[in-house]
Every structure is written in structure tokens, then in C-alpha cells.
PDB file of N, CA and C in Angstrom:
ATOM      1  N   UNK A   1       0.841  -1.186   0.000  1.00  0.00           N
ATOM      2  CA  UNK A   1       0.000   0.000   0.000  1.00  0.00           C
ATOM      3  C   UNK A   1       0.880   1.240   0.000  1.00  0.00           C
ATOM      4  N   UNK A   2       0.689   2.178  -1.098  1.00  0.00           N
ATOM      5  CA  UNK A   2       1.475   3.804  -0.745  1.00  0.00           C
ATOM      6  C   UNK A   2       0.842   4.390  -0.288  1.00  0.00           C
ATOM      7  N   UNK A   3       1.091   4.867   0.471  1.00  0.00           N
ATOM      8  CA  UNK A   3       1.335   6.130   1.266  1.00  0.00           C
ATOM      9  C   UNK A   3       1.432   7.927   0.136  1.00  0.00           C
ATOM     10  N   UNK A   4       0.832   8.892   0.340  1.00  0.00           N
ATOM     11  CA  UNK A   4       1.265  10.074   0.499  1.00  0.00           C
ATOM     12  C   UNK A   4       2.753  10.169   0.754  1.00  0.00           C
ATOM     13  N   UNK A   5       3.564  10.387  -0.242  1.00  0.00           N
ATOM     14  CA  UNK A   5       4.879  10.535   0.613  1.00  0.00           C
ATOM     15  C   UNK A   5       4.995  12.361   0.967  1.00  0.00           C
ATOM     16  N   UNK A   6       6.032  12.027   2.474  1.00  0.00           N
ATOM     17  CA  UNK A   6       5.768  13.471   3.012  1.00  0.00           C
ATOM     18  C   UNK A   6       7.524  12.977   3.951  1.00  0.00           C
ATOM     19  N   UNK A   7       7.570  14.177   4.615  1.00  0.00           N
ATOM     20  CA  UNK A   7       8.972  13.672   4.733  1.00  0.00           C
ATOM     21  C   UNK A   7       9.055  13.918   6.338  1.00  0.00           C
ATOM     22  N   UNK A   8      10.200  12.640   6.552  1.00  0.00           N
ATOM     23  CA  UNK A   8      10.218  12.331   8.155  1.00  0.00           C
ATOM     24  C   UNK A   8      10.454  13.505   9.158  1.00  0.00           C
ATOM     25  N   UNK A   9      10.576  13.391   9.962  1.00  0.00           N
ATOM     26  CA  UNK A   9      10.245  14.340  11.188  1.00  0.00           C
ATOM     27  C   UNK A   9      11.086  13.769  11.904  1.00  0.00           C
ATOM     28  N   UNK A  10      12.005  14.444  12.633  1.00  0.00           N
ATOM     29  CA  UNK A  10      12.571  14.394  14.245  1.00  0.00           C
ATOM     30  C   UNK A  10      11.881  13.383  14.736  1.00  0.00           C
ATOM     31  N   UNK A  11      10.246  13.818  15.402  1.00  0.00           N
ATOM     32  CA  UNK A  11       9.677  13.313  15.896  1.00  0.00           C
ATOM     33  C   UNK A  11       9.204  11.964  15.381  1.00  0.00           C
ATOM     34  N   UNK A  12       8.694  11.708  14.190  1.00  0.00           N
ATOM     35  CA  UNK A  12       8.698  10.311  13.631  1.00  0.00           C
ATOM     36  C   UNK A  12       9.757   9.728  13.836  1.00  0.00           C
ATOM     37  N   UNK A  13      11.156   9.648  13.585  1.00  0.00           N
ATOM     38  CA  UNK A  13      12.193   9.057  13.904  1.00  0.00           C
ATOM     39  C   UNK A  13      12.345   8.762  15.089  1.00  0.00           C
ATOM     40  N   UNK A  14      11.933   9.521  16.065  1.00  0.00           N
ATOM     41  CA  UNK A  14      11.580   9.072  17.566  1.00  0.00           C
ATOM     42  C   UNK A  14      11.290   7.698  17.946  1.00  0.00           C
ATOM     43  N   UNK A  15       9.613   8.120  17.110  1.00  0.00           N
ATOM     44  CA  UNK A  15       8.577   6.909  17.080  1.00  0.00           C
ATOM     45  C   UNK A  15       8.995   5.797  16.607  1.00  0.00           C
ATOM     46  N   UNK A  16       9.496   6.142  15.782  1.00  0.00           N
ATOM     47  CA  UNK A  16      10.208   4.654  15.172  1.00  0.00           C
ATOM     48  C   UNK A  16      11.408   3.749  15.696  1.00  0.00           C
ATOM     49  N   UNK A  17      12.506   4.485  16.686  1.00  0.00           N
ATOM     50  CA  UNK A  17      12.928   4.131  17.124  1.00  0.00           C
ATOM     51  C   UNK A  17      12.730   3.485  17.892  1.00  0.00           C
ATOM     52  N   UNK A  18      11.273   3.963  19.208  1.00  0.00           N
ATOM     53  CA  UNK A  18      10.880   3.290  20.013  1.00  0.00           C
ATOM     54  C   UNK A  18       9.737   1.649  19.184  1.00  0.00           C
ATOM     55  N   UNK A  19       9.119   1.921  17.815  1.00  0.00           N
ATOM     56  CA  UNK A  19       8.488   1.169  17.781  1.00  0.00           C
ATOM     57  C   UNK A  19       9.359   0.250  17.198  1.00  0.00           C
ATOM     58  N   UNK A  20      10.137   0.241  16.485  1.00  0.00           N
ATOM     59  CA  UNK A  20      10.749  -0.554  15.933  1.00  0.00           C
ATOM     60  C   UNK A  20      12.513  -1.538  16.713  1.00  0.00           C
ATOM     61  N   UNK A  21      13.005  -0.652  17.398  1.00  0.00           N
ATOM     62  CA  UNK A  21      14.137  -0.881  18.303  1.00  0.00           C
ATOM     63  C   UNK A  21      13.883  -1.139  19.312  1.00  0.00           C
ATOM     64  N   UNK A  22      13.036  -0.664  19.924  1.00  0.00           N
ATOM     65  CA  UNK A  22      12.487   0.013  21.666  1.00  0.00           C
ATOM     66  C   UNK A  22      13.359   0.715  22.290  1.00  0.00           C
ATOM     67  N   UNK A  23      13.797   1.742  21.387  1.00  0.00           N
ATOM     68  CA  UNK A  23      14.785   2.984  22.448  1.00  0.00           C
ATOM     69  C   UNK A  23      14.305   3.884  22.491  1.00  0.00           C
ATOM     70  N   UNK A  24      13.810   4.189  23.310  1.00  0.00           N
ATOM     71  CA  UNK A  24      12.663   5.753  23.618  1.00  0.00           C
ATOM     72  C   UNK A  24      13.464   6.694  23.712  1.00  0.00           C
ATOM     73  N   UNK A  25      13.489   7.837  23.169  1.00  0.00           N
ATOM     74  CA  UNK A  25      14.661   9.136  23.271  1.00  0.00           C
ATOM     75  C   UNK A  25      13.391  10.297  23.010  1.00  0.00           C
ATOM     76  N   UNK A  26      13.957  11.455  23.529  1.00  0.00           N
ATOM     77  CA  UNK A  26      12.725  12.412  23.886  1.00  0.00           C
ATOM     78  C   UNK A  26      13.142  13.221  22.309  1.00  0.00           C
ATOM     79  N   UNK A  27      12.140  13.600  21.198  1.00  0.00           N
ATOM     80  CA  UNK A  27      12.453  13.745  20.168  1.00  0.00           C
ATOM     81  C   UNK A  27      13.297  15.386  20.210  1.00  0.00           C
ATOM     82  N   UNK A  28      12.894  16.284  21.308  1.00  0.00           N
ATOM     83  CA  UNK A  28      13.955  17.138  21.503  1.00  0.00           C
ATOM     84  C   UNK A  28      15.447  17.232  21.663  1.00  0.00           C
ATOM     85  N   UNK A  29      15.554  15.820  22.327  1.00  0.00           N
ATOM     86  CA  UNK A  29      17.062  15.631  22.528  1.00  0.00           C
ATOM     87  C   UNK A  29      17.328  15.099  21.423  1.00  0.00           C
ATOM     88  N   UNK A  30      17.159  14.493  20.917  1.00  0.00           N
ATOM     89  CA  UNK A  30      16.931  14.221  19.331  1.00  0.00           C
ATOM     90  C   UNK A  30      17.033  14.972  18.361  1.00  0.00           C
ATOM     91  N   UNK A  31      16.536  15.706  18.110  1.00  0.00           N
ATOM     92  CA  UNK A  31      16.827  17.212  17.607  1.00  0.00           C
ATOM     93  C   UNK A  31      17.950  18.206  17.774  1.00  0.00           C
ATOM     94  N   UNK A  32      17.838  18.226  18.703  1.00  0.00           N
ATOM     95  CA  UNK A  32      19.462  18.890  19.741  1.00  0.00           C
ATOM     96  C   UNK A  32      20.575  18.120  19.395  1.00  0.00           C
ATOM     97  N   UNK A  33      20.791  17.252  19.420  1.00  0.00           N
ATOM     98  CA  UNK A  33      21.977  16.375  19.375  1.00  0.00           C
ATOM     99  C   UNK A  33      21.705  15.375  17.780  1.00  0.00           C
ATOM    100  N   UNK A  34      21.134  16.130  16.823  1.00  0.00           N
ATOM    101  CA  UNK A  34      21.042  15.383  15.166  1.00  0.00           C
ATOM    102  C   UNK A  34      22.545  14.851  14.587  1.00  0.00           C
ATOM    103  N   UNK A  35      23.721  15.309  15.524  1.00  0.00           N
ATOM    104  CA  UNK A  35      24.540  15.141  14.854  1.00  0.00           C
ATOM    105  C   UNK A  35      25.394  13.932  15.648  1.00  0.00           C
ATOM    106  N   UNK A  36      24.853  13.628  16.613  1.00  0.00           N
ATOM    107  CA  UNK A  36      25.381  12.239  17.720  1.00  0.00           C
ATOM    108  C   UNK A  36      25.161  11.189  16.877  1.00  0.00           C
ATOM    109  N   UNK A  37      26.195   9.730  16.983  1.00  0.00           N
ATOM    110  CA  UNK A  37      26.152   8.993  16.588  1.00  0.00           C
ATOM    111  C   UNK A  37      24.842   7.970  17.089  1.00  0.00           C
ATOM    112  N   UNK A  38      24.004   7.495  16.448  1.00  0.00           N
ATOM    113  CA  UNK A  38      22.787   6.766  17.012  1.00  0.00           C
ATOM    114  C   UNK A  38      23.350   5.460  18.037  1.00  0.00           C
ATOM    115  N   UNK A  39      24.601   5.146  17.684  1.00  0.00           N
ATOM    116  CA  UNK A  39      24.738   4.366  18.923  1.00  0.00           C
ATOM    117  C   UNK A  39      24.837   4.969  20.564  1.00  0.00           C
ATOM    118  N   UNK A  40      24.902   6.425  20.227  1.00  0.00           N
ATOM    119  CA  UNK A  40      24.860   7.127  21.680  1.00  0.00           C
ATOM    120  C   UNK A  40      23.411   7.444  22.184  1.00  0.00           C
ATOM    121  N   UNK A  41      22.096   7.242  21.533  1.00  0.00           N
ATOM    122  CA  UNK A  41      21.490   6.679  21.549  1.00  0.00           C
ATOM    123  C   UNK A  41      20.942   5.423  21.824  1.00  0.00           C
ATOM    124  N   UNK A  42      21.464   4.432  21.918  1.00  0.00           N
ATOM    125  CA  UNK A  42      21.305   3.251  21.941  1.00  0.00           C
ATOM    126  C   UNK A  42      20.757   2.277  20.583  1.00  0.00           C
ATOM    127  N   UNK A  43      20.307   2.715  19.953  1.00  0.00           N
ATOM    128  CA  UNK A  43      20.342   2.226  18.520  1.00  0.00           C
ATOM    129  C   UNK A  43      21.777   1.683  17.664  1.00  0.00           C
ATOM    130  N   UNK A  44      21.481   0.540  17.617  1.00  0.00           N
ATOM    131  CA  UNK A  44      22.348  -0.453  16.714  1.00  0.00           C
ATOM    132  C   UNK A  44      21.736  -0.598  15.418  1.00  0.00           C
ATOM    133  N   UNK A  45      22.662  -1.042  14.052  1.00  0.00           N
ATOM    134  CA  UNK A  45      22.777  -1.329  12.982  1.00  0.00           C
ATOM    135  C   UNK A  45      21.431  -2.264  12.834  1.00  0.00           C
ATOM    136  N   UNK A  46      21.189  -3.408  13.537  1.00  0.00           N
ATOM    137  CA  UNK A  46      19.749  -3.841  13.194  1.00  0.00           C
ATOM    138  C   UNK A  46      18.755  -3.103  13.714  1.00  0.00           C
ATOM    139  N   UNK A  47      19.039  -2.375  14.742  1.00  0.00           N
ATOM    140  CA  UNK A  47      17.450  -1.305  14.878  1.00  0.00           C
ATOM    141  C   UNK A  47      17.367  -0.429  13.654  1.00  0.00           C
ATOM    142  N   UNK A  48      18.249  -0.044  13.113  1.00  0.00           N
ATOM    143  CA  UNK A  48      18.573   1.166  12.047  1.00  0.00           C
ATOM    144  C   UNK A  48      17.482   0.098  11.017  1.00  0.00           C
ATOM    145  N   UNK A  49      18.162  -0.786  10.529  1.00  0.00           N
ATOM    146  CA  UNK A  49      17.458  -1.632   9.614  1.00  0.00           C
ATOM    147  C   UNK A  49      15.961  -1.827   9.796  1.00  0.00           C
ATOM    148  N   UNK A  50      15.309  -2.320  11.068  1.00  0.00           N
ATOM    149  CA  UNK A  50      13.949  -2.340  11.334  1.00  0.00           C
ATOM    150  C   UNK A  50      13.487  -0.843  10.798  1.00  0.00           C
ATOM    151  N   UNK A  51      13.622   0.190  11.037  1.00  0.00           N
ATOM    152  CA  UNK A  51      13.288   1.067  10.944  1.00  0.00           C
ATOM    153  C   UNK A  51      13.179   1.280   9.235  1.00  0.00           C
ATOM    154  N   UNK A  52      14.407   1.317   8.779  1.00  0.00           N
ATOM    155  CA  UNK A  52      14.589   1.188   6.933  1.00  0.00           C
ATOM    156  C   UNK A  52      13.375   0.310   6.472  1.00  0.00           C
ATOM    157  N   UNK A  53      13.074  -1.088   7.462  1.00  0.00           N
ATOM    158  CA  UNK A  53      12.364  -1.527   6.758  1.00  0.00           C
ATOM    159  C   UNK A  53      10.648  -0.985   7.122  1.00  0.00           C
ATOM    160  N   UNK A  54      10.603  -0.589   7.972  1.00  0.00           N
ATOM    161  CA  UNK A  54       8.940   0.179   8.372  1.00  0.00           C
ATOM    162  C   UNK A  54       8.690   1.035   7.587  1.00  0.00           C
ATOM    163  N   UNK A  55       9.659   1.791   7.021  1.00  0.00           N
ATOM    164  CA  UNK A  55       9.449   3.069   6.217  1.00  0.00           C
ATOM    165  C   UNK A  55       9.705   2.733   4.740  1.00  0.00           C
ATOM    166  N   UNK A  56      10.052   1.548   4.787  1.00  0.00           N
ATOM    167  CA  UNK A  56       9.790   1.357   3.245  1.00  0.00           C
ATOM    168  C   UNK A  56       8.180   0.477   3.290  1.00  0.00           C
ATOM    169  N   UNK A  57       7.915  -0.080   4.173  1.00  0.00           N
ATOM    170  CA  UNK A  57       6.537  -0.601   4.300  1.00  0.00           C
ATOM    171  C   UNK A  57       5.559   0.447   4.309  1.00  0.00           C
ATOM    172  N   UNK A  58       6.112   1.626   4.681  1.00  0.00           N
ATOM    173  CA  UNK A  58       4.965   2.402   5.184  1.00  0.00           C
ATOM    174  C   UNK A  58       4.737   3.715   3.860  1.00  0.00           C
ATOM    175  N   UNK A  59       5.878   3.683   3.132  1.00  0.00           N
ATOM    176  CA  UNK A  59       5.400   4.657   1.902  1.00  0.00           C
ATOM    177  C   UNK A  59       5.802   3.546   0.490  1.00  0.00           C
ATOM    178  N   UNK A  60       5.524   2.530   0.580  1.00  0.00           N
ATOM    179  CA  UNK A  60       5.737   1.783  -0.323  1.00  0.00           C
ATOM    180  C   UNK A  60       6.957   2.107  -1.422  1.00  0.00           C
ATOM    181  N   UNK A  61       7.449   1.928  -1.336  1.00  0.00           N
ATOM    182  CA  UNK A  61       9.503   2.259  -2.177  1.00  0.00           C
ATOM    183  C   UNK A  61      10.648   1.654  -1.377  1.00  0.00           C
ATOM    184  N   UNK A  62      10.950   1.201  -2.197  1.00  0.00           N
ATOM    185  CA  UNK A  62      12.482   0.915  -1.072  1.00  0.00           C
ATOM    186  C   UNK A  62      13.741   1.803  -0.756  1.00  0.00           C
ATOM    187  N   UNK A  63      14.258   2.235  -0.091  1.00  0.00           N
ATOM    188  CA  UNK A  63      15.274   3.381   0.160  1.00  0.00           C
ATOM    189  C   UNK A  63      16.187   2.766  -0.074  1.00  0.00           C
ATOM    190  N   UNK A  64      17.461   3.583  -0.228  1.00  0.00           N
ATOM    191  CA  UNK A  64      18.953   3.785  -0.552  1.00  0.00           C
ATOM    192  C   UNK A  64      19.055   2.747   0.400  1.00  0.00           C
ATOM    193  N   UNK A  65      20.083   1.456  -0.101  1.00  0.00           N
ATOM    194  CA  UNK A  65      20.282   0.436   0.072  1.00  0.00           C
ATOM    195  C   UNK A  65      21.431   0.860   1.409  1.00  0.00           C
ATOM    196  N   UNK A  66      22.365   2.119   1.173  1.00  0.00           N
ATOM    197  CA  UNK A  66      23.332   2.890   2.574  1.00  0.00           C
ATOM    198  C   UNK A  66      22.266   3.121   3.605  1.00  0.00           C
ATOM    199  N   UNK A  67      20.825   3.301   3.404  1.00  0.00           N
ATOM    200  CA  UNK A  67      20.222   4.153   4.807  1.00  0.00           C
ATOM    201  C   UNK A  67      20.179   3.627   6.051  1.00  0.00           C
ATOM    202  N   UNK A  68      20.133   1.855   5.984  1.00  0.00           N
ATOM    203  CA  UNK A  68      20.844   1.174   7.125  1.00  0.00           C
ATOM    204  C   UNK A  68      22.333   1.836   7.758  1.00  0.00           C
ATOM    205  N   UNK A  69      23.345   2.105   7.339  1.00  0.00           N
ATOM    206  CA  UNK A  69      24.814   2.518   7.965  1.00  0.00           C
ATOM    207  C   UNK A  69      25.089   4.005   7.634  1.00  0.00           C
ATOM    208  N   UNK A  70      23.577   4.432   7.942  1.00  0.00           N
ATOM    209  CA  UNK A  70      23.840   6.359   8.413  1.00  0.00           C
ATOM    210  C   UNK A  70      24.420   6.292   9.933  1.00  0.00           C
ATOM    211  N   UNK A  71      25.007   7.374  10.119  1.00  0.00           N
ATOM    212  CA  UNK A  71      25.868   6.913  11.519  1.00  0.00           C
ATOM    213  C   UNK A  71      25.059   7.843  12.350  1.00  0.00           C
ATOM    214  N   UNK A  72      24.104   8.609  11.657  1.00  0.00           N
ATOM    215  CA  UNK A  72      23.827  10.027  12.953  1.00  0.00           C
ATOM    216  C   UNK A  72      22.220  10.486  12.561  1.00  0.00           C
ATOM    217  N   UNK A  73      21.361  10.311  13.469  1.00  0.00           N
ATOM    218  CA  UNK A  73      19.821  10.991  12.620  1.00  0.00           C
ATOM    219  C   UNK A  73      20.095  11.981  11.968  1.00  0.00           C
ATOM    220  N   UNK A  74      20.989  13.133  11.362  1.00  0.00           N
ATOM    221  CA  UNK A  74      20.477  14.073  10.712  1.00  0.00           C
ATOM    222  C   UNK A  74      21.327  13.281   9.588  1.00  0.00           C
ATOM    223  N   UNK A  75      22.648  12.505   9.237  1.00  0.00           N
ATOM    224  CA  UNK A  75      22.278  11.954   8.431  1.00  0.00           C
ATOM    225  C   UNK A  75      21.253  10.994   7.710  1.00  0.00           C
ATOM    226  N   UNK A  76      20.999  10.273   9.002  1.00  0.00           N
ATOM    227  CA  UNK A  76      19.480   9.614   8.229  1.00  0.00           C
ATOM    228  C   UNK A  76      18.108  10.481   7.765  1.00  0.00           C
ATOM    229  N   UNK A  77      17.992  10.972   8.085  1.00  0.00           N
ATOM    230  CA  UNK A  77      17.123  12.159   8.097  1.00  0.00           C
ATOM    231  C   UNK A  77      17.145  12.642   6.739  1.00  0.00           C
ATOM    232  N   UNK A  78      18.546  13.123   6.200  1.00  0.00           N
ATOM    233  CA  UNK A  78      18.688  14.116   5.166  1.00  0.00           C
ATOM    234  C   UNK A  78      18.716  12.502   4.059  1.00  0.00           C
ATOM    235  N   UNK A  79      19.263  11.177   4.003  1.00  0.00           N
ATOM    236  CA  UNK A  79      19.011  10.643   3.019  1.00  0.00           C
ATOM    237  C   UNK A  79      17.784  10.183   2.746  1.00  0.00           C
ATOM    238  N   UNK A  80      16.873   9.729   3.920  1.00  0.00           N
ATOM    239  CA  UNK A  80      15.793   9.220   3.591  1.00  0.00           C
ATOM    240  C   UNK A  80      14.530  10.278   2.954  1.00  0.00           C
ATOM    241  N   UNK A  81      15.292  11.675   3.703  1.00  0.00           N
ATOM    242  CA  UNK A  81      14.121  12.337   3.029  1.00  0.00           C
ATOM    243  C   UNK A  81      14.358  13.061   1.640  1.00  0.00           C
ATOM    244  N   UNK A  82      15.699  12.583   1.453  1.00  0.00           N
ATOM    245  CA  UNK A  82      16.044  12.936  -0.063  1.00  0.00           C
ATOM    246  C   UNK A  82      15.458  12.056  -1.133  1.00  0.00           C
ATOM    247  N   UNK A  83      15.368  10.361  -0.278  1.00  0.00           N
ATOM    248  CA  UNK A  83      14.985   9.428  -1.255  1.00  0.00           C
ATOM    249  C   UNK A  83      13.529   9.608  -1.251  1.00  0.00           C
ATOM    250  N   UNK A  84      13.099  10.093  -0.451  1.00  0.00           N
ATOM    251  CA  UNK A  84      11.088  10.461  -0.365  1.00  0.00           C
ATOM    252  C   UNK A  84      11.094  11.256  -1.611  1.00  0.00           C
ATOM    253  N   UNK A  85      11.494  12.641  -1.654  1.00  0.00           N
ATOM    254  CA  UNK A  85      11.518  13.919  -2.289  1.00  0.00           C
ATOM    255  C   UNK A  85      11.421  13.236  -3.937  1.00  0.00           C
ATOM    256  N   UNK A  86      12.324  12.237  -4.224  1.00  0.00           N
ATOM    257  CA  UNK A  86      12.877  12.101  -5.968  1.00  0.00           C
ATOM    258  C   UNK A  86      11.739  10.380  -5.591  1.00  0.00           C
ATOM    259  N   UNK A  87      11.268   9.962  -4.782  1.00  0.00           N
ATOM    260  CA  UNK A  87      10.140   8.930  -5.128  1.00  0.00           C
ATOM    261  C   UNK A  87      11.627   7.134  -5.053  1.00  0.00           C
ATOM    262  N   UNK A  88      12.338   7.899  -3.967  1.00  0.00           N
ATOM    263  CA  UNK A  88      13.761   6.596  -4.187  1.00  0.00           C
ATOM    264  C   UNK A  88      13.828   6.455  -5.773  1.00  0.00           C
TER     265      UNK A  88
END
């Protein structure tokens, strides 16, 4: 099923972290710190992946095959919502 594509949010990335990883992070600190490595976070390489894969479930496309080994949400952030923008 597609989705409207529209592009991720701080705060969605939150959500997803917690729904998909279970690492709850307050999406402000999240925001504040876009440039921390997600393992300072607590997010590992297969949470990264759960997540790659919800959001390709959830706007139907598959993303940049790198968006698993972004090292920092504002890099993930800026590729996934680059691959939204051009339709991956």
C-alpha cells in the first residue's frame, strides 16, 4: 500500500525508534543532538534496519540500500528524506 509521501520528522524518527528498536529518546534531545552517533542513543545497525524496513513498508519504495549505515539521525534524516523527495 502507498502512502502520500511526506517527509520524516525528528519526531517520527523518535517513534520509530521506540516502535521498531524500543529505544525511547525524547524527540527534543533528538533534535538537539542530530549530529550524535545513534549508537549514543542506543540504537544499533539492526534497529537502524527495522526502521529502513517500516518506512519502506509504510510509503511503499524501497530506500537507498546505505540508509541502514547512516551513523547520525540528521544523516538519516537528510538521506531518507532525499529518497522520499525524488520517489527513491
Amino acid at each position: 500500500m502507498t502512502t502520500e509521501v511526506t517527509q520524516l520528522t525528528v519526531e517520527e524518527l523518535a517513534t520509530l525508534m521506540k516502535k521498531a528498536a524500543g529505544v525511547t529518546v525524547d524527540p527534543d534531545d533528538l533534535a538537539s543532538r542530530a549530529e550524535t552517533p545513534f549508537a549514543e542513543f542506543g540504537l544499533d545497525s539492526l534497529g537502524l534496519l527495522g526502521i529502513v524496513g517500516e518506512l519502506e513498508n509504510r510509503h511503499g519504495l524501497p530506500l537507498p540500500t546505505d540508509a541502514e549505515r547512516c551513523k547520525s539521525p540528521r544523516e538519516f534524516l537528510d538521506l531518507v528524506n532525499g529518497a522520499l523527495t525524488r520517489g527513491a
